[in-house]
C-alpha atoms as a PDB file:
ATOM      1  CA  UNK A   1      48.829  38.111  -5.506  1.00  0.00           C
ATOM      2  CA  UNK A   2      48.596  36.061  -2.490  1.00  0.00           C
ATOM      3  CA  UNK A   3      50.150  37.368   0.659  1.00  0.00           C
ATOM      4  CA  UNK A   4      50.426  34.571   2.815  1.00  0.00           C
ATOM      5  CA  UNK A   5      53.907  32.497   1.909  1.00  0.00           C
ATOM      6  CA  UNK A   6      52.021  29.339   2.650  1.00  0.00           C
ATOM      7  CA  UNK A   7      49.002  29.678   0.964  1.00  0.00           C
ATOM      8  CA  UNK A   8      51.217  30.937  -2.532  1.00  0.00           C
ATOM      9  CA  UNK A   9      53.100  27.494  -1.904  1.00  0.00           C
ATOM     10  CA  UNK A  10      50.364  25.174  -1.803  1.00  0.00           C
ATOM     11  CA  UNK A  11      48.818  27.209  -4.764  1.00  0.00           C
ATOM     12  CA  UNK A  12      52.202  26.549  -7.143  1.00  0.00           C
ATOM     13  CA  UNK A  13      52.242  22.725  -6.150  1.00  0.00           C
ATOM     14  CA  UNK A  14      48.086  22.390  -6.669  1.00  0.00           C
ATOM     15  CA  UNK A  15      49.430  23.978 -10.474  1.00  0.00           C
ATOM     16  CA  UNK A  16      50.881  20.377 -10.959  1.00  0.00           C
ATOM     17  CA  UNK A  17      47.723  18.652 -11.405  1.00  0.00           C
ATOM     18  CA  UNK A  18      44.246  19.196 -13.003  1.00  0.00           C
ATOM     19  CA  UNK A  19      41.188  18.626 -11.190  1.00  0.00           C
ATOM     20  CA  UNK A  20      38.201  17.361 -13.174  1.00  0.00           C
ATOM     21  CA  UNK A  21      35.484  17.866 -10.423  1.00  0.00           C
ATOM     22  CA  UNK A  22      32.250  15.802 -10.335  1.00  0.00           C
ATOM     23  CA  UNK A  23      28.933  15.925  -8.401  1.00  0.00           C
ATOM     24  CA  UNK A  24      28.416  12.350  -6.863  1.00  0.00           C
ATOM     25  CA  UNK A  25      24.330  12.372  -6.212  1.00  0.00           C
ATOM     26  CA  UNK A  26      23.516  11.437  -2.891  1.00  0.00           C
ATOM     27  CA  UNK A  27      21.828   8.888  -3.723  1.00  0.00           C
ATOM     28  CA  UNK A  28      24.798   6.963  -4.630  1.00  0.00           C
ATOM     29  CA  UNK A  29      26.153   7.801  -1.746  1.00  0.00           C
ATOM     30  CA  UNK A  30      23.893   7.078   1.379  1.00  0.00           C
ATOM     31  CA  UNK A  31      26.483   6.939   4.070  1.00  0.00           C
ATOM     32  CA  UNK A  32      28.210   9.924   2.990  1.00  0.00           C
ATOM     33  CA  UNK A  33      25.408  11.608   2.052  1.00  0.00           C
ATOM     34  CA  UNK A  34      23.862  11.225   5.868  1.00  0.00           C
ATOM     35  CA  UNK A  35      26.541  12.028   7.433  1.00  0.00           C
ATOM     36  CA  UNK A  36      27.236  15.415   5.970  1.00  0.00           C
ATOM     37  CA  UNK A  37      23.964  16.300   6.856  1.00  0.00           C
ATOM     38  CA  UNK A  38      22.597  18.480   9.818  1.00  0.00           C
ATOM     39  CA  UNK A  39      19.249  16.050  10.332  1.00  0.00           C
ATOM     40  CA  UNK A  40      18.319  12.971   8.774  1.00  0.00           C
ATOM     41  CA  UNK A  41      15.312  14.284   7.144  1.00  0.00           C
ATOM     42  CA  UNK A  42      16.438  15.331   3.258  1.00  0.00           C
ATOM     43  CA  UNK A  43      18.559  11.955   3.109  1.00  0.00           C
ATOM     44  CA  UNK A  44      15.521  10.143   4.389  1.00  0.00           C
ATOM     45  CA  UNK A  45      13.390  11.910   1.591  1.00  0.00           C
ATOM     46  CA  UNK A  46      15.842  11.315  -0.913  1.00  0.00           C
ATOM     47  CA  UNK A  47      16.095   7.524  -0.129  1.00  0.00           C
ATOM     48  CA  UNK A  48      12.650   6.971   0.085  1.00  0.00           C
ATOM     49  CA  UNK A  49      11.225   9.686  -1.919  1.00  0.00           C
ATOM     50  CA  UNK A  50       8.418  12.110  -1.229  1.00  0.00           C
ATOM     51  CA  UNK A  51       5.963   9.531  -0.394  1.00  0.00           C
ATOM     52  CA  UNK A  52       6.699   9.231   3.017  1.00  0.00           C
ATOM     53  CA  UNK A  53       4.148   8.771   5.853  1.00  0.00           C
ATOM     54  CA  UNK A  54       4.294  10.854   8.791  1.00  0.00           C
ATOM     55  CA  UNK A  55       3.394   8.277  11.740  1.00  0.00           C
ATOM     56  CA  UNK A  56       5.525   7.497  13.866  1.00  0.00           C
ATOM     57  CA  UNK A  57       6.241   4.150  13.145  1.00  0.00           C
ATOM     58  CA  UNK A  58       7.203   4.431   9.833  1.00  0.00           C
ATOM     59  CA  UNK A  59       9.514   7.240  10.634  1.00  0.00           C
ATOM     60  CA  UNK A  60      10.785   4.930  13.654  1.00  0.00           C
ATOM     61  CA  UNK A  61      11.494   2.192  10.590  1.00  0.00           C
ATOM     62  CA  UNK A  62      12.832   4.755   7.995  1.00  0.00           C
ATOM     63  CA  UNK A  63      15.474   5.543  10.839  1.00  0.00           C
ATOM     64  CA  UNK A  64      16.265   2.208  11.686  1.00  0.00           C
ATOM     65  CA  UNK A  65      16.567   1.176   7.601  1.00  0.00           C
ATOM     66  CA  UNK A  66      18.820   4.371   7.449  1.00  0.00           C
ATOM     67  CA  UNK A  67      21.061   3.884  10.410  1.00  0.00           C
ATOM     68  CA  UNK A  68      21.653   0.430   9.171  1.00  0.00           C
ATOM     69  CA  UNK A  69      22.331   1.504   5.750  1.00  0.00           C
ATOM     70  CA  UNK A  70      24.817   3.761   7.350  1.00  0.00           C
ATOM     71  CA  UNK A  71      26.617   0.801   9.435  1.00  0.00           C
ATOM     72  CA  UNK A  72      26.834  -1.137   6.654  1.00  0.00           C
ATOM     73  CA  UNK A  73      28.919   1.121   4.958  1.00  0.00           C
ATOM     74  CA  UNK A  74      31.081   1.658   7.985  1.00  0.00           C
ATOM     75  CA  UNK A  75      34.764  -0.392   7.644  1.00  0.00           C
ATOM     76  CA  UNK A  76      34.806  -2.411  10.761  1.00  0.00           C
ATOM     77  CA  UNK A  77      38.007  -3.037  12.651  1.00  0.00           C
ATOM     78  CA  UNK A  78      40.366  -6.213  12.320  1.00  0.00           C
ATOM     79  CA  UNK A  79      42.605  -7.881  14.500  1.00  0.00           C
ATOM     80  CA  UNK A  80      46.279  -8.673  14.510  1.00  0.00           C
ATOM     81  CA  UNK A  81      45.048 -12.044  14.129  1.00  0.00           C
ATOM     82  CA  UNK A  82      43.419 -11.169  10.795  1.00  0.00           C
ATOM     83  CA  UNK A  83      46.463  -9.083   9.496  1.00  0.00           C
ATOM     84  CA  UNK A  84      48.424 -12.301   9.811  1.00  0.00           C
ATOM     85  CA  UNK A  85      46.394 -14.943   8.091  1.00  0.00           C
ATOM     86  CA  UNK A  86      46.224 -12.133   5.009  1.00  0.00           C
ATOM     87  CA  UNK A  87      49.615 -12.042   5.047  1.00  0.00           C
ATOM     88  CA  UNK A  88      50.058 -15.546   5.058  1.00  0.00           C
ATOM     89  CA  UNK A  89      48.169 -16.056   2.175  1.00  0.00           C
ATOM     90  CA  UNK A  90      50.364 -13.485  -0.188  1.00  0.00           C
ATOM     91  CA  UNK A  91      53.016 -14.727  -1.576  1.00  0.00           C
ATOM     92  CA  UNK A  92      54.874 -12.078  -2.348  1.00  0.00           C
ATOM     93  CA  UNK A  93      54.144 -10.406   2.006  1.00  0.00           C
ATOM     94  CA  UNK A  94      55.508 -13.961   2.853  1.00  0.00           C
ATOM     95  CA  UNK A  95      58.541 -13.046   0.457  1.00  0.00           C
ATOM     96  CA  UNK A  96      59.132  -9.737   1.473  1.00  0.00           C
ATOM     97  CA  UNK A  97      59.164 -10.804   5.511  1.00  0.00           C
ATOM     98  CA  UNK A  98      61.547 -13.351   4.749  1.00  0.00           C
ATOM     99  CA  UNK A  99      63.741 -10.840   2.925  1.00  0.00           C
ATOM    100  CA  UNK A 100      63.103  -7.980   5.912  1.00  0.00           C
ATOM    101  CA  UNK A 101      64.335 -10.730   7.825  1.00  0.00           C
ATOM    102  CA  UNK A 102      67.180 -12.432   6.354  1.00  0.00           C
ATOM    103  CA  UNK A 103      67.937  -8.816   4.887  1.00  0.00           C
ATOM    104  CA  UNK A 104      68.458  -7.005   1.402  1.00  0.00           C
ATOM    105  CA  UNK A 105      71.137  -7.373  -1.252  1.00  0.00           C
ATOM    106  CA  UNK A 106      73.424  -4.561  -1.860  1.00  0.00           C
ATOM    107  CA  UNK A 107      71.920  -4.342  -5.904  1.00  0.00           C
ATOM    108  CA  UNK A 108      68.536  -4.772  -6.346  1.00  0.00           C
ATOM    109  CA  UNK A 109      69.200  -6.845  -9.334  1.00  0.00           C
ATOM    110  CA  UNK A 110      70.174  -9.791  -7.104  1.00  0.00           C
ATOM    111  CA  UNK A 111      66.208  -9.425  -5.605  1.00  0.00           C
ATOM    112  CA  UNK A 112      63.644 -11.848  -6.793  1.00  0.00           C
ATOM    113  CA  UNK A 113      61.207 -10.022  -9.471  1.00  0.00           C
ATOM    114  CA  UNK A 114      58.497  -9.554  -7.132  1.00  0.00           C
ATOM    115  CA  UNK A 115      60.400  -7.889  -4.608  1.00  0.00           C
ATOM    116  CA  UNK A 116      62.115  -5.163  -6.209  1.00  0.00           C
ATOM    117  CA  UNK A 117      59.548  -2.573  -5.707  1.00  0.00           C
ATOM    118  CA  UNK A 118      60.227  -3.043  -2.204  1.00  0.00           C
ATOM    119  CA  UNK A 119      63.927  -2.039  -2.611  1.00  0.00           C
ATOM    120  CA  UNK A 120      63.851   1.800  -2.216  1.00  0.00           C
ATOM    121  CA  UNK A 121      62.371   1.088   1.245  1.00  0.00           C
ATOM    122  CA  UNK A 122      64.374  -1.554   2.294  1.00  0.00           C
ATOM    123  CA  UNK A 123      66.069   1.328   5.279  1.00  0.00           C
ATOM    124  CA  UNK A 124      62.486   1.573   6.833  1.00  0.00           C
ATOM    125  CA  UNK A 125      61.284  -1.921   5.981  1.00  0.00           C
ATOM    126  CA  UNK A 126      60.612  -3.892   9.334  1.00  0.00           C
ATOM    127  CA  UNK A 127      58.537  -7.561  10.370  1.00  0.00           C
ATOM    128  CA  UNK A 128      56.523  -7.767  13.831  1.00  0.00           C
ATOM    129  CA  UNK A 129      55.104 -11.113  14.035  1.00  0.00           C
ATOM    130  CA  UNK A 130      55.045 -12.499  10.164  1.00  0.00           C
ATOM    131  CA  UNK A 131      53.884  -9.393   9.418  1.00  0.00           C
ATOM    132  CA  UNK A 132      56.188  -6.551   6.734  1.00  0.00           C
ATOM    133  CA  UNK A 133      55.617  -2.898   8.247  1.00  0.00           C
ATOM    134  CA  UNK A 134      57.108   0.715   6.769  1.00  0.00           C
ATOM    135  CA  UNK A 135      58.783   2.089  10.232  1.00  0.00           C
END
């Protein structure tokens, strides 16, 4: 019996679903992997195995392999700019912002094909720019 109320809730709506859990190896996941960790040491052991010289040199280019392993797997920002041209490029985005614009049919059935998923949100369906956002 759980006695916290919110605890009991989140248990009965976890009930919906089955987890199947898996162990991702490390090595699989470098970024991850190093980031979780306290020091650098077992990911650098695991990436470059047990081999590993001890000057400093090599441990200076272990570290700098590493880190850039790391910022390679890092998503990097995007402009407005960038958002735009994607959207440009979709068919159905240029679509839909002419629709958000020009605004929805009452039925959905007088929508084009590829825009009646968008329906349910048509209420919170806006354009800044060329560009459909969900207010």
């Amino acid at each position: 019996e759980i006695a916290n109320s919110r605890l009991l809730n989140l248990k009965e709506k976890m009930l919906r679903w089955k987890f199947d859990i898996m162990h991702v190896p490390g090595k699989i996941h470098i970024g991850p992997d190093t980031l979780s960790r306290r020091e650098v040491t077992a990911a650098m052991v695991n990436l470059f195995g047990e081999d590993c010289s001890d000057t400093w040199e090599s441990t200076r280019e272990r570290e700098a392999g590493l880190e850039a392993m790391v910022a390679a797997a890092m998503p990097s920002p995007i402009s407005w700019q960038q958002v735009r041209d994607a959207v440009a490029k979709d068919k159905v985005m240029t679509m839909l912002t002419e629709q958000i614009t020009d605004g929805f049919p009452p039925d959905k059935k007088l929508l084009r094909l590829e825009l009646r998923e968008f329906f349910q949100h048509r209420d919170v369906l806006t354009q800044v720019d060329g560009v459909p956002l969900y207010k």
